[in-house]
C-alpha atoms as a PDB file:
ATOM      1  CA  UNK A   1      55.507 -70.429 137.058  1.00  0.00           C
ATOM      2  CA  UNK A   2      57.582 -72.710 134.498  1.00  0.00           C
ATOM      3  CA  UNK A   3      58.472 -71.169 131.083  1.00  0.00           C
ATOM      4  CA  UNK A   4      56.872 -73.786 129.264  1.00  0.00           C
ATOM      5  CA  UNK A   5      53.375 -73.082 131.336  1.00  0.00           C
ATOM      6  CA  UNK A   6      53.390 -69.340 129.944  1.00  0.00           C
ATOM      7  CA  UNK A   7      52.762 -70.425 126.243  1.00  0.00           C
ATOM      8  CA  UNK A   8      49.908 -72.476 126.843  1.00  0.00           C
ATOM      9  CA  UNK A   9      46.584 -70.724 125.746  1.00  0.00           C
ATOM     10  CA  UNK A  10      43.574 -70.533 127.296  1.00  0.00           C
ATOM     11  CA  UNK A  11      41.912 -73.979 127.518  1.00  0.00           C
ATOM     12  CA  UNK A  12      38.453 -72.312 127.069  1.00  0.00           C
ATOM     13  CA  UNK A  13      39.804 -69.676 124.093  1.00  0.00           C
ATOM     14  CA  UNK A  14      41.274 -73.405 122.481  1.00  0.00           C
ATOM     15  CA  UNK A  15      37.322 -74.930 122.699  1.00  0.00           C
ATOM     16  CA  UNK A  16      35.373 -71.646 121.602  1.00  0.00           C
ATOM     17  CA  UNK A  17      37.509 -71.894 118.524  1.00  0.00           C
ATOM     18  CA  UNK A  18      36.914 -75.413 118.006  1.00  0.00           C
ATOM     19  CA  UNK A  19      33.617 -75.427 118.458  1.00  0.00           C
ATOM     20  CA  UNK A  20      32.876 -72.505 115.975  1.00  0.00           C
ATOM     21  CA  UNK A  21      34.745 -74.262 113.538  1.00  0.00           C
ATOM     22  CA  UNK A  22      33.289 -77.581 113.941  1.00  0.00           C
ATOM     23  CA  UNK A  23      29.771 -75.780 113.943  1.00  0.00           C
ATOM     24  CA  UNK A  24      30.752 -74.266 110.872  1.00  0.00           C
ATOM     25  CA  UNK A  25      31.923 -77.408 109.038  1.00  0.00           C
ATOM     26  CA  UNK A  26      28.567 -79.295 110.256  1.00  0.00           C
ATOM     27  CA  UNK A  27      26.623 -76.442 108.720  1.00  0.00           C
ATOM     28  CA  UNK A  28      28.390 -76.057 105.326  1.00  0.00           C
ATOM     29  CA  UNK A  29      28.215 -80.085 105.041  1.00  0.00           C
ATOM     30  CA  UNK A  30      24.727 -79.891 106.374  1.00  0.00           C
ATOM     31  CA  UNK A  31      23.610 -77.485 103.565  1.00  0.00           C
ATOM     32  CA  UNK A  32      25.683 -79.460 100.777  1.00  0.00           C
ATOM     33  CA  UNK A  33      23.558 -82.669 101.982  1.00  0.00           C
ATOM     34  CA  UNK A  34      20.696 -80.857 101.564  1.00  0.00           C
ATOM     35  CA  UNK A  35      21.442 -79.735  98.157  1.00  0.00           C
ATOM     36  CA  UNK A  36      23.077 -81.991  96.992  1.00  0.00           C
ATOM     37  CA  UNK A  37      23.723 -81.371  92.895  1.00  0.00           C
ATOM     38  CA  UNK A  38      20.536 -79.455  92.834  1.00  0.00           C
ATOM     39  CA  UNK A  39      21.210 -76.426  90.265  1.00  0.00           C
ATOM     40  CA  UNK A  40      17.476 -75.071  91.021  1.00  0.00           C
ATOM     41  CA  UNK A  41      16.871 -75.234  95.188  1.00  0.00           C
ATOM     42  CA  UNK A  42      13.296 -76.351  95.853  1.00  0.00           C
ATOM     43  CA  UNK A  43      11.086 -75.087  98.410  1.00  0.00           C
ATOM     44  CA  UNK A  44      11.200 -78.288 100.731  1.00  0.00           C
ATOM     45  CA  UNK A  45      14.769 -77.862 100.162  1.00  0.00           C
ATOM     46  CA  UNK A  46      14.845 -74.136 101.238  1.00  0.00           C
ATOM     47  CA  UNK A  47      13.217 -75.174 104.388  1.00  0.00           C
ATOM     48  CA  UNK A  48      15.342 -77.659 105.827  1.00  0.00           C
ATOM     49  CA  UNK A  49      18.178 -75.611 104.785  1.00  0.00           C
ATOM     50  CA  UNK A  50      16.968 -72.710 107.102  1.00  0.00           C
ATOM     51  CA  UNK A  51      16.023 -74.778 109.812  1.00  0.00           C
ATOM     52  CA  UNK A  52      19.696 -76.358 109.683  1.00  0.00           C
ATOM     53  CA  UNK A  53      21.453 -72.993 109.567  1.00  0.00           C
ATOM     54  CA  UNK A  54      19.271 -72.288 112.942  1.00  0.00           C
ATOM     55  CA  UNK A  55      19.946 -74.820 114.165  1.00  0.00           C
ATOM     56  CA  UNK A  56      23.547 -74.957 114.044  1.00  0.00           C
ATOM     57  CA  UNK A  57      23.880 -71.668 115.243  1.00  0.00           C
ATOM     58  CA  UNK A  58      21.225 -72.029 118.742  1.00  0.00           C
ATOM     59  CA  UNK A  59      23.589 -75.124 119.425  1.00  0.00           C
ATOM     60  CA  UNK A  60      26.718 -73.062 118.714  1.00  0.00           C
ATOM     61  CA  UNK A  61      25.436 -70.192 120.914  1.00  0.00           C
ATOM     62  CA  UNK A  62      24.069 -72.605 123.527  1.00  0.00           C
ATOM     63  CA  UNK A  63      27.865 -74.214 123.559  1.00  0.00           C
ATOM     64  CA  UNK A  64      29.633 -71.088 124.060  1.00  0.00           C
ATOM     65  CA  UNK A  65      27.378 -69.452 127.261  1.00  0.00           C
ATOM     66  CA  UNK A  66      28.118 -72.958 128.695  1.00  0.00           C
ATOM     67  CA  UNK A  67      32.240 -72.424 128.187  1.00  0.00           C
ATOM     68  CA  UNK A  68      31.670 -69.213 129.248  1.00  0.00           C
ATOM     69  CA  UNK A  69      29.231 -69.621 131.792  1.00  0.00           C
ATOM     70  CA  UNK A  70      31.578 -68.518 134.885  1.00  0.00           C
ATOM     71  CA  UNK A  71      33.214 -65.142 133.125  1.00  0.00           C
ATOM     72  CA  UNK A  72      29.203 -64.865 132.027  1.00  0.00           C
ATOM     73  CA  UNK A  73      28.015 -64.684 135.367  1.00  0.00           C
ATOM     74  CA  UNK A  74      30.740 -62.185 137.353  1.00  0.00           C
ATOM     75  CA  UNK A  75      30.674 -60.263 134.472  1.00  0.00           C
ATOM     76  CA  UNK A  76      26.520 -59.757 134.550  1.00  0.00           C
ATOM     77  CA  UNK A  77      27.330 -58.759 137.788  1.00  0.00           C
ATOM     78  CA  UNK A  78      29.349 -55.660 137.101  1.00  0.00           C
ATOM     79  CA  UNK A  79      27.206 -54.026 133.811  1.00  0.00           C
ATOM     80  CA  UNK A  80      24.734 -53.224 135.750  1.00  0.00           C
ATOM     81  CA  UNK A  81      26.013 -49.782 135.483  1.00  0.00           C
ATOM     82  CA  UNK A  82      26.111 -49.851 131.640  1.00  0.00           C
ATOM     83  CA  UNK A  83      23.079 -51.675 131.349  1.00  0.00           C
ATOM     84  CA  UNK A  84      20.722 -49.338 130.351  1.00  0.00           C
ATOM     85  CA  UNK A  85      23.167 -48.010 127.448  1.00  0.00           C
ATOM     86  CA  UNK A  86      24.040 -51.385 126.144  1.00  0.00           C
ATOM     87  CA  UNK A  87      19.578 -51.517 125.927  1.00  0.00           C
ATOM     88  CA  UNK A  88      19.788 -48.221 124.065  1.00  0.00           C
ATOM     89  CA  UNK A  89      23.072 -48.977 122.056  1.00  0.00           C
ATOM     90  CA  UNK A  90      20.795 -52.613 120.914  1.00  0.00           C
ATOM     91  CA  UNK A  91      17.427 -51.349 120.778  1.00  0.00           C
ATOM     92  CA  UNK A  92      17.615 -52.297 116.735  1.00  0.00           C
ATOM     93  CA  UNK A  93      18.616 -56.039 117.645  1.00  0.00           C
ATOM     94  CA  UNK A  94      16.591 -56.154 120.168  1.00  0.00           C
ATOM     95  CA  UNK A  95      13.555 -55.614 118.013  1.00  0.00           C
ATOM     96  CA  UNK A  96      14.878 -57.702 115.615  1.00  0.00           C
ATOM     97  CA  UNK A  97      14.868 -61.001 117.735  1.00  0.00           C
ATOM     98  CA  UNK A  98      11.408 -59.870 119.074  1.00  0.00           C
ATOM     99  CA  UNK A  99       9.958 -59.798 115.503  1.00  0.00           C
ATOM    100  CA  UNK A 100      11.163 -62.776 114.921  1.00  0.00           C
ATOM    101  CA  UNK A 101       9.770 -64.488 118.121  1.00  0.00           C
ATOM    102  CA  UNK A 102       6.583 -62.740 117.209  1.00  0.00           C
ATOM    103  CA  UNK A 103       6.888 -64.146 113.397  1.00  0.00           C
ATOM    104  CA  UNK A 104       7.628 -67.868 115.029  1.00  0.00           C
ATOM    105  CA  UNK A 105       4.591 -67.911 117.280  1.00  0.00           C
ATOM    106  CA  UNK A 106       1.994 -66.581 115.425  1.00  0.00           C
ATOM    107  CA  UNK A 107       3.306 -68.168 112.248  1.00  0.00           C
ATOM    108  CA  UNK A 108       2.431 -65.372 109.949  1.00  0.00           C
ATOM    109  CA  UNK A 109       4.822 -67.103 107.195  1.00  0.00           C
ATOM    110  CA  UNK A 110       6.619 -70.163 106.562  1.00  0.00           C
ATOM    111  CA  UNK A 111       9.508 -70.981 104.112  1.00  0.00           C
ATOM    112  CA  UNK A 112       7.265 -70.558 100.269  1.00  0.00           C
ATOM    113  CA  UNK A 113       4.895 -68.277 101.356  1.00  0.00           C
ATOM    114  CA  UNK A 114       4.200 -64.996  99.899  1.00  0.00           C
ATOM    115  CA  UNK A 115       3.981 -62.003 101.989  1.00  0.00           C
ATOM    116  CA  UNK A 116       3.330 -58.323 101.346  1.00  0.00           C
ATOM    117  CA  UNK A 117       4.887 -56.127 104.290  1.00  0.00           C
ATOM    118  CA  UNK A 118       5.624 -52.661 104.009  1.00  0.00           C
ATOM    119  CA  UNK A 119       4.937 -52.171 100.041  1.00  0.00           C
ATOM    120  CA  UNK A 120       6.855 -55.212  99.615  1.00  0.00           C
ATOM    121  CA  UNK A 121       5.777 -58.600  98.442  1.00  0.00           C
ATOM    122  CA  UNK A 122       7.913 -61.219  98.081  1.00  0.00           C
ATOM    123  CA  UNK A 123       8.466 -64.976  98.602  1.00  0.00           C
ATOM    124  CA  UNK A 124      10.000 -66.303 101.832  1.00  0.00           C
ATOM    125  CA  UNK A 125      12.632 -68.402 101.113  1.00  0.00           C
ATOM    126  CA  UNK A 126      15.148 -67.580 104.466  1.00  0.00           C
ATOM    127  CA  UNK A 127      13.971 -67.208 107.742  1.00  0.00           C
ATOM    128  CA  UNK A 128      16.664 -66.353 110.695  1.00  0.00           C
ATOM    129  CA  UNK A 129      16.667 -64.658 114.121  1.00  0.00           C
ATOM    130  CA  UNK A 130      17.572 -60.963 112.712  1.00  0.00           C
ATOM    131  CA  UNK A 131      15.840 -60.900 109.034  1.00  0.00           C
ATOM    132  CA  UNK A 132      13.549 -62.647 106.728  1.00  0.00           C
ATOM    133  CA  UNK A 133      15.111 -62.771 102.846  1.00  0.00           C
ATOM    134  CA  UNK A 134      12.188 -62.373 100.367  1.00  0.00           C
ATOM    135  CA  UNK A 135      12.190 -63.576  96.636  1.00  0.00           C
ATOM    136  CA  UNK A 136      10.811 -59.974  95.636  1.00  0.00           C
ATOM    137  CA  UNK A 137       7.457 -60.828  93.233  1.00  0.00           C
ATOM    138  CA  UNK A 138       6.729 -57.793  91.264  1.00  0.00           C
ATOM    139  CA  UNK A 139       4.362 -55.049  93.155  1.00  0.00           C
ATOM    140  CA  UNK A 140       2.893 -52.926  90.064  1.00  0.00           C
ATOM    141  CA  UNK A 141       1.026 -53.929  87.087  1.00  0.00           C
ATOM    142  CA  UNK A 142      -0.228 -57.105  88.301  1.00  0.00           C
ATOM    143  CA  UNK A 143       2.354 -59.212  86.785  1.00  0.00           C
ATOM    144  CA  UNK A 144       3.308 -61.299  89.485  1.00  0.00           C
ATOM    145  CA  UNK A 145       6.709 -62.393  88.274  1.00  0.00           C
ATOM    146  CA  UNK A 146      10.118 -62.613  90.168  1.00  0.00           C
ATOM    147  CA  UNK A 147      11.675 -59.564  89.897  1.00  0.00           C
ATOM    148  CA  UNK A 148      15.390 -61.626  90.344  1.00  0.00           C
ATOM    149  CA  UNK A 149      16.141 -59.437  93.188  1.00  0.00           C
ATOM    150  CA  UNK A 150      16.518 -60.590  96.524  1.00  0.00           C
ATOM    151  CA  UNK A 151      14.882 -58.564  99.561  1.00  0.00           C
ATOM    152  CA  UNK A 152      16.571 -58.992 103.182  1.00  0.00           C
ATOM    153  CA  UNK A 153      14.289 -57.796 105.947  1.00  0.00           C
ATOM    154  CA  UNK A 154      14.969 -56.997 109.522  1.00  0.00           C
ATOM    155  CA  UNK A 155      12.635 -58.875 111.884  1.00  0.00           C
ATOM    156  CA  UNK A 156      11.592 -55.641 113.288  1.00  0.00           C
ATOM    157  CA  UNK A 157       9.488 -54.542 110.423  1.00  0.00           C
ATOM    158  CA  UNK A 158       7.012 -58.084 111.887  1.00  0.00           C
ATOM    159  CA  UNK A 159       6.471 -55.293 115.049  1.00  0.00           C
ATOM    160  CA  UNK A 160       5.549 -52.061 113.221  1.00  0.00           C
ATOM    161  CA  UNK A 161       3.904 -53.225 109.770  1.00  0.00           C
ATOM    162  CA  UNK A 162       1.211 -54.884 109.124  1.00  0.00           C
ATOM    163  CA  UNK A 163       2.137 -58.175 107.172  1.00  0.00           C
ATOM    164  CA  UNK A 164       0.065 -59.821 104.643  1.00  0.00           C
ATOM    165  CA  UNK A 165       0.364 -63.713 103.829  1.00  0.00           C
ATOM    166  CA  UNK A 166      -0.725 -63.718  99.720  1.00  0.00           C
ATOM    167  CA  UNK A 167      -0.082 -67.194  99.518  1.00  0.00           C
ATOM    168  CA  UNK A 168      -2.971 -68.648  97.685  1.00  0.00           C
ATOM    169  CA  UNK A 169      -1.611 -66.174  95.324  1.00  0.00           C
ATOM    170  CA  UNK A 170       1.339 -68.075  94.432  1.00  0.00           C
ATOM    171  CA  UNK A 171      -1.646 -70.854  92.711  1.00  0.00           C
ATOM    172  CA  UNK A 172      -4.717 -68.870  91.853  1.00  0.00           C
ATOM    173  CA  UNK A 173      -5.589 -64.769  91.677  1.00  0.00           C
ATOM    174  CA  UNK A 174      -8.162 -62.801  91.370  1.00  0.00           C
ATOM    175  CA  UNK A 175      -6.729 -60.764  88.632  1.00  0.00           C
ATOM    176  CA  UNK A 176      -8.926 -57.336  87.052  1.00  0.00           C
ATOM    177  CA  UNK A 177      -8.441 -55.294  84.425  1.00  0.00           C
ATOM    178  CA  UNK A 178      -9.739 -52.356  82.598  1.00  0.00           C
ATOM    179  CA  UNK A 179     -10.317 -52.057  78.801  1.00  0.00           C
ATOM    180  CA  UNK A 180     -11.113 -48.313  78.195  1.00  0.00           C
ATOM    181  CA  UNK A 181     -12.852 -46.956  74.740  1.00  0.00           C
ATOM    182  CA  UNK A 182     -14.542 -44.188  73.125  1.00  0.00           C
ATOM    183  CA  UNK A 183     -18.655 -43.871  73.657  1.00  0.00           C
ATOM    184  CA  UNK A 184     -19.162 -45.218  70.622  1.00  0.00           C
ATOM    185  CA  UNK A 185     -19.661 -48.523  71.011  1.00  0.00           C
ATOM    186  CA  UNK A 186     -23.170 -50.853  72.599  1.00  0.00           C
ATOM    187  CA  UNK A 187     -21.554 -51.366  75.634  1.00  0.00           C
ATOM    188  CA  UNK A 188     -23.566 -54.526  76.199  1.00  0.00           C
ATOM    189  CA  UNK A 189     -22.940 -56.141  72.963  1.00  0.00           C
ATOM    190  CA  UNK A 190     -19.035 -55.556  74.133  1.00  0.00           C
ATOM    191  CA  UNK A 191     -19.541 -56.959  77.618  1.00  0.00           C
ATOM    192  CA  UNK A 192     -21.187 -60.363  76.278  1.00  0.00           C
ATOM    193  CA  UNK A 193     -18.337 -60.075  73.632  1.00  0.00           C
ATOM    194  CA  UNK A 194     -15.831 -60.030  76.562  1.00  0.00           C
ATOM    195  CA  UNK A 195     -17.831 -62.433  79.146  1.00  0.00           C
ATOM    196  CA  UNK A 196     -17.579 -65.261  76.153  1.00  0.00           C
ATOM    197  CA  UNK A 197     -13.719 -64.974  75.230  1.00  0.00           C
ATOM    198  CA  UNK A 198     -13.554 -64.993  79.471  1.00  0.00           C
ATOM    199  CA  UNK A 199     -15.838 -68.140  79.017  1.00  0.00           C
ATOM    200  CA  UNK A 200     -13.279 -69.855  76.524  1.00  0.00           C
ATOM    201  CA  UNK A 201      -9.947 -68.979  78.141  1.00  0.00           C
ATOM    202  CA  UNK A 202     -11.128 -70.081  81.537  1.00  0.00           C
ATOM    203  CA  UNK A 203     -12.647 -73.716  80.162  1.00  0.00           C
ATOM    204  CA  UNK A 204      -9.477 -75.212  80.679  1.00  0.00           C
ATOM    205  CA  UNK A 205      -9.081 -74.883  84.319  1.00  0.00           C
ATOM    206  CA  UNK A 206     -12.380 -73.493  85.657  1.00  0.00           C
ATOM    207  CA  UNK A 207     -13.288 -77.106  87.627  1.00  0.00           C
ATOM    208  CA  UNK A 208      -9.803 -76.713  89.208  1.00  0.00           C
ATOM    209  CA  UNK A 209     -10.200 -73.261  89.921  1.00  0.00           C
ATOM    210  CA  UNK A 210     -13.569 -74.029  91.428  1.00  0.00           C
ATOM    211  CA  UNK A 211     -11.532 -76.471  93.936  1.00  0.00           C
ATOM    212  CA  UNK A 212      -9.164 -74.052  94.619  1.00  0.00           C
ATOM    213  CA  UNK A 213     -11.601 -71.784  95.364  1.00  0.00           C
ATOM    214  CA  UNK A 214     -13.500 -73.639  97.340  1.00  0.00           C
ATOM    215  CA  UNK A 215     -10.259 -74.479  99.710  1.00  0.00           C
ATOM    216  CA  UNK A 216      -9.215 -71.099 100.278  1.00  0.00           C
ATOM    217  CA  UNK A 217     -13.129 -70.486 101.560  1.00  0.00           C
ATOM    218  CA  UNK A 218     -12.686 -73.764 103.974  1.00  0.00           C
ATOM    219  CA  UNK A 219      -8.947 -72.628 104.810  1.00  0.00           C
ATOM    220  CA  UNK A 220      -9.641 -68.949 105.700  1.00  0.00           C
ATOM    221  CA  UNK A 221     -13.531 -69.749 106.965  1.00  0.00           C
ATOM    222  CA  UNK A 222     -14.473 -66.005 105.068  1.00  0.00           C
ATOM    223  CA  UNK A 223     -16.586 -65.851 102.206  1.00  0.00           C
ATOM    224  CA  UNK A 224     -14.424 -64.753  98.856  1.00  0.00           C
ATOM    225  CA  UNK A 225     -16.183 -63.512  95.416  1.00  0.00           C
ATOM    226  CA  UNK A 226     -17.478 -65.838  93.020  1.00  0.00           C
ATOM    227  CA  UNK A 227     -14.627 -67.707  91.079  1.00  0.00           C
ATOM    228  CA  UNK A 228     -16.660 -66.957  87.786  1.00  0.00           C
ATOM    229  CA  UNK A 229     -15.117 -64.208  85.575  1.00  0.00           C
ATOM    230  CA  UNK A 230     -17.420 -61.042  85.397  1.00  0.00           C
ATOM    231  CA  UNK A 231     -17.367 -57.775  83.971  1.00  0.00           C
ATOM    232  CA  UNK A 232     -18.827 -54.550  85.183  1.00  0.00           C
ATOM    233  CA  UNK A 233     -19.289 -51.552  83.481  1.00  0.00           C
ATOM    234  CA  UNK A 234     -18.725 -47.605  84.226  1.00  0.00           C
ATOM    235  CA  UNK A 235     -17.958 -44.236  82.633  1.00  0.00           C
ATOM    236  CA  UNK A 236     -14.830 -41.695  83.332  1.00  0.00           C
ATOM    237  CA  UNK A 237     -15.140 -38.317  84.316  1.00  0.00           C
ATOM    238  CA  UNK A 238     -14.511 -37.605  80.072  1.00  0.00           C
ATOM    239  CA  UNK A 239     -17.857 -39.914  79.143  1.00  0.00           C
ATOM    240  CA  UNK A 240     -15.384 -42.656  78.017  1.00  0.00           C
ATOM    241  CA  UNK A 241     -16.203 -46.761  79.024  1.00  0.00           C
ATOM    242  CA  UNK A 242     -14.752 -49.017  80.990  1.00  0.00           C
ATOM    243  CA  UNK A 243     -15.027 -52.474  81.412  1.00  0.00           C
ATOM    244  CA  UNK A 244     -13.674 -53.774  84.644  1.00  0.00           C
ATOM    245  CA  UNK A 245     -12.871 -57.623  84.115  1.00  0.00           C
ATOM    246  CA  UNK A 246     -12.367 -59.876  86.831  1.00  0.00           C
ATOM    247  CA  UNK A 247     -11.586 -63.222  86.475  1.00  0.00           C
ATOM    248  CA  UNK A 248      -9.822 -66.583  89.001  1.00  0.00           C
ATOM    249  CA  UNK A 249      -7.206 -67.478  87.174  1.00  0.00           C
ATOM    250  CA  UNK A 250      -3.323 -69.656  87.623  1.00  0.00           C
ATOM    251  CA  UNK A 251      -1.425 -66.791  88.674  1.00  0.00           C
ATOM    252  CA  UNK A 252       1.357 -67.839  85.797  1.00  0.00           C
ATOM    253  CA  UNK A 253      -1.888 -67.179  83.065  1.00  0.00           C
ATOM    254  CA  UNK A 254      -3.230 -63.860  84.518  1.00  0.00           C
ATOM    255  CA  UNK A 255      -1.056 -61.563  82.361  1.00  0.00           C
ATOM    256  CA  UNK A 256      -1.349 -63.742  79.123  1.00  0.00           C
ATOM    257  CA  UNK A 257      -5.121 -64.084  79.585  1.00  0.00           C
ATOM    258  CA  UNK A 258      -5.727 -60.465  79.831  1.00  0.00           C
ATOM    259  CA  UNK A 259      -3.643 -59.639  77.213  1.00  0.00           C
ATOM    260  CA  UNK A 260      -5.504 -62.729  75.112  1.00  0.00           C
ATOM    261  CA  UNK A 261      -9.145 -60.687  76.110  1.00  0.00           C
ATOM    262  CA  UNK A 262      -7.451 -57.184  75.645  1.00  0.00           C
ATOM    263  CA  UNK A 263      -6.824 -58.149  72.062  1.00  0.00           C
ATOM    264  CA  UNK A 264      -9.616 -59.561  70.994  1.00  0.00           C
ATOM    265  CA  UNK A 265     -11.803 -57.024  72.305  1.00  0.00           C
ATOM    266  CA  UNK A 266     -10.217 -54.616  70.287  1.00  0.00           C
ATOM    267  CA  UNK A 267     -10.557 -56.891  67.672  1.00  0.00           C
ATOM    268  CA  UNK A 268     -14.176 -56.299  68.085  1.00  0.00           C
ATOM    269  CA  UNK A 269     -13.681 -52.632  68.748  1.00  0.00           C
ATOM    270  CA  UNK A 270     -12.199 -51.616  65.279  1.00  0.00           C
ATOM    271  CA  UNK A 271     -14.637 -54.305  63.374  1.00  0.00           C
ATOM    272  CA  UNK A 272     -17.470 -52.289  64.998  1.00  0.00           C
ATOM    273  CA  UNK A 273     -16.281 -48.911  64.553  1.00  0.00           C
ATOM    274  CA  UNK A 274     -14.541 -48.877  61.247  1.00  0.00           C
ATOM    275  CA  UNK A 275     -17.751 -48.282  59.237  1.00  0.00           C
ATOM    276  CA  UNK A 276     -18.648 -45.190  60.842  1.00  0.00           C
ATOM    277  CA  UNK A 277     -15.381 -44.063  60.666  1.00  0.00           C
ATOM    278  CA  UNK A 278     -15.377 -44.289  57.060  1.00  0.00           C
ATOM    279  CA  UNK A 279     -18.945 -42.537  57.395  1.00  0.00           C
ATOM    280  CA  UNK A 280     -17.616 -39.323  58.951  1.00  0.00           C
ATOM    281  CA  UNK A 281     -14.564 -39.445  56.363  1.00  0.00           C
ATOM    282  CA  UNK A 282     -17.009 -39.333  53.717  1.00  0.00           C
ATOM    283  CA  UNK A 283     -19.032 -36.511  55.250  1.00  0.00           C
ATOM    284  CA  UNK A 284     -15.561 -34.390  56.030  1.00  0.00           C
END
């Protein structure tokens, strides 16, 4: 063989190269188009820009088998005898591209949706063949704020959790509460005390929270509770009340809302319950 033949590299080496670096230019440009000068990246936006990154990289994988089809083929001929450990070795990816055929075909979530899977609940804003990156929204309190954090999940959590699509959520909640208090109080006074500060925060957007209602009903085809606010009353273990509010509410208002009833209602509390305090002061 001529000297100047040894040097040459492998034509097929040259054009996986080249093609992972043209793939990669397509997608970084793709993503910048998509973009564009955007500081805050919208939820339209966050779709395309997932289904571009997929894209780029089925094509790029779909490029290289066909360089590589020939050393493809006599290889899968002789790993038959490693097979079953390579199976073993990539159970974990494996599972992870079956969750996410399994998330694709039953189309439990889409880019914007919230989902609670596995004590997490978050907002999908990356979907890709191995994991699904969640916007976590907070869990505990009933706040349903961002957290700021950022939750990757691998696709095989889709096989062995149940998953829960909260979207409607991300809108309109049915949000409850407790106000606890002493025995010492007519509890039904308090409750139409409660049910008419409910009445006034909710006049605002009660016609569009009827609507809302009324197309999660039609969406899901189950019946949900009423969307009007109600209260229900019980007693602890110690004799003490508690009124359970629940009210349909913009998820963004659910916090300030109960925090608008919590105050007033102690408002009411103390107005009612000074007197006899004063009462039993005197008597001591």
């Amino acid at each position: 063989m001529p000297d100047y033949l040894i040097n040459i590299p492998n034509p097929k080496l040259v054009a996986t190269l080249a093609c992972i670096v043209l793939f990669l230019v397509i997608r970084v440009v793709g993503v910048r188009l998509i973009r564009r000068q955007s500081t805050v990246v919208s939820e339209q936006q966050r779709r395309w820009i997932s289904h571009t990154k997929n894209g780029v990289f089925a094509l790029l994988l779909l490029t290289l088998i066909l360089i590589w089809w020939p050393e493809l083929r006599q290889f899968g001929l002789s790993i038959a005898a490693v097979a079953v450990a390579f199976v073993i070795a990539s159970k974990e990816l494996f599972l992870c591209i079956s969750g996410a055929v399994l998330r694709t075909t039953t189309g439990v979530t889409s880019i914007g949706d919230w989902i609670e899977i596995s004590d997490i609940r978050g907002e999908v804003i990356e979907k890709n063949i191995l994991s699904t990156v969640l916007q976590e929204v907070e869990s505990k309190g009933n706040s349903y704020g961002y957290t700021g954090k950022t939750i990757v999940l691998p696709n095989s959590l889709f096989l062995s959790h149940t998953v829960m699509n909260m979207n409607f959520m991300r809108r309109f909640v049915f949000h409850s509460f407790s106000i606890v208090t002493r025995p010492n109080l007519n509890v039904f006074k308090a409750k139409s005390i409660i049910l008419e500060n409910l009445e006034k925060y909710c006049a605002e957007f009660r016609e569009l929270g009827t609507r809302y209602h009324a197309f999660i009903v039609q969406l899901s085809g189950m019946e949900l509770p009423p969307p009007a606010p109600s209260v229900r009353i019980t007693t602890t273990e110690l004799g003490k009340n508690v009124f359970t509010v629940t009210l349909f509410c913009p998820t963004q208002q659910a916090v300030c809302i109960e925090q608008e009833i919590t105050s007033d209602f102690f408002a009411f509390y103390y107005e009612q319950t000074a007197p006899l305090s004063r009462v039993n002061d005197d008597h001591d």
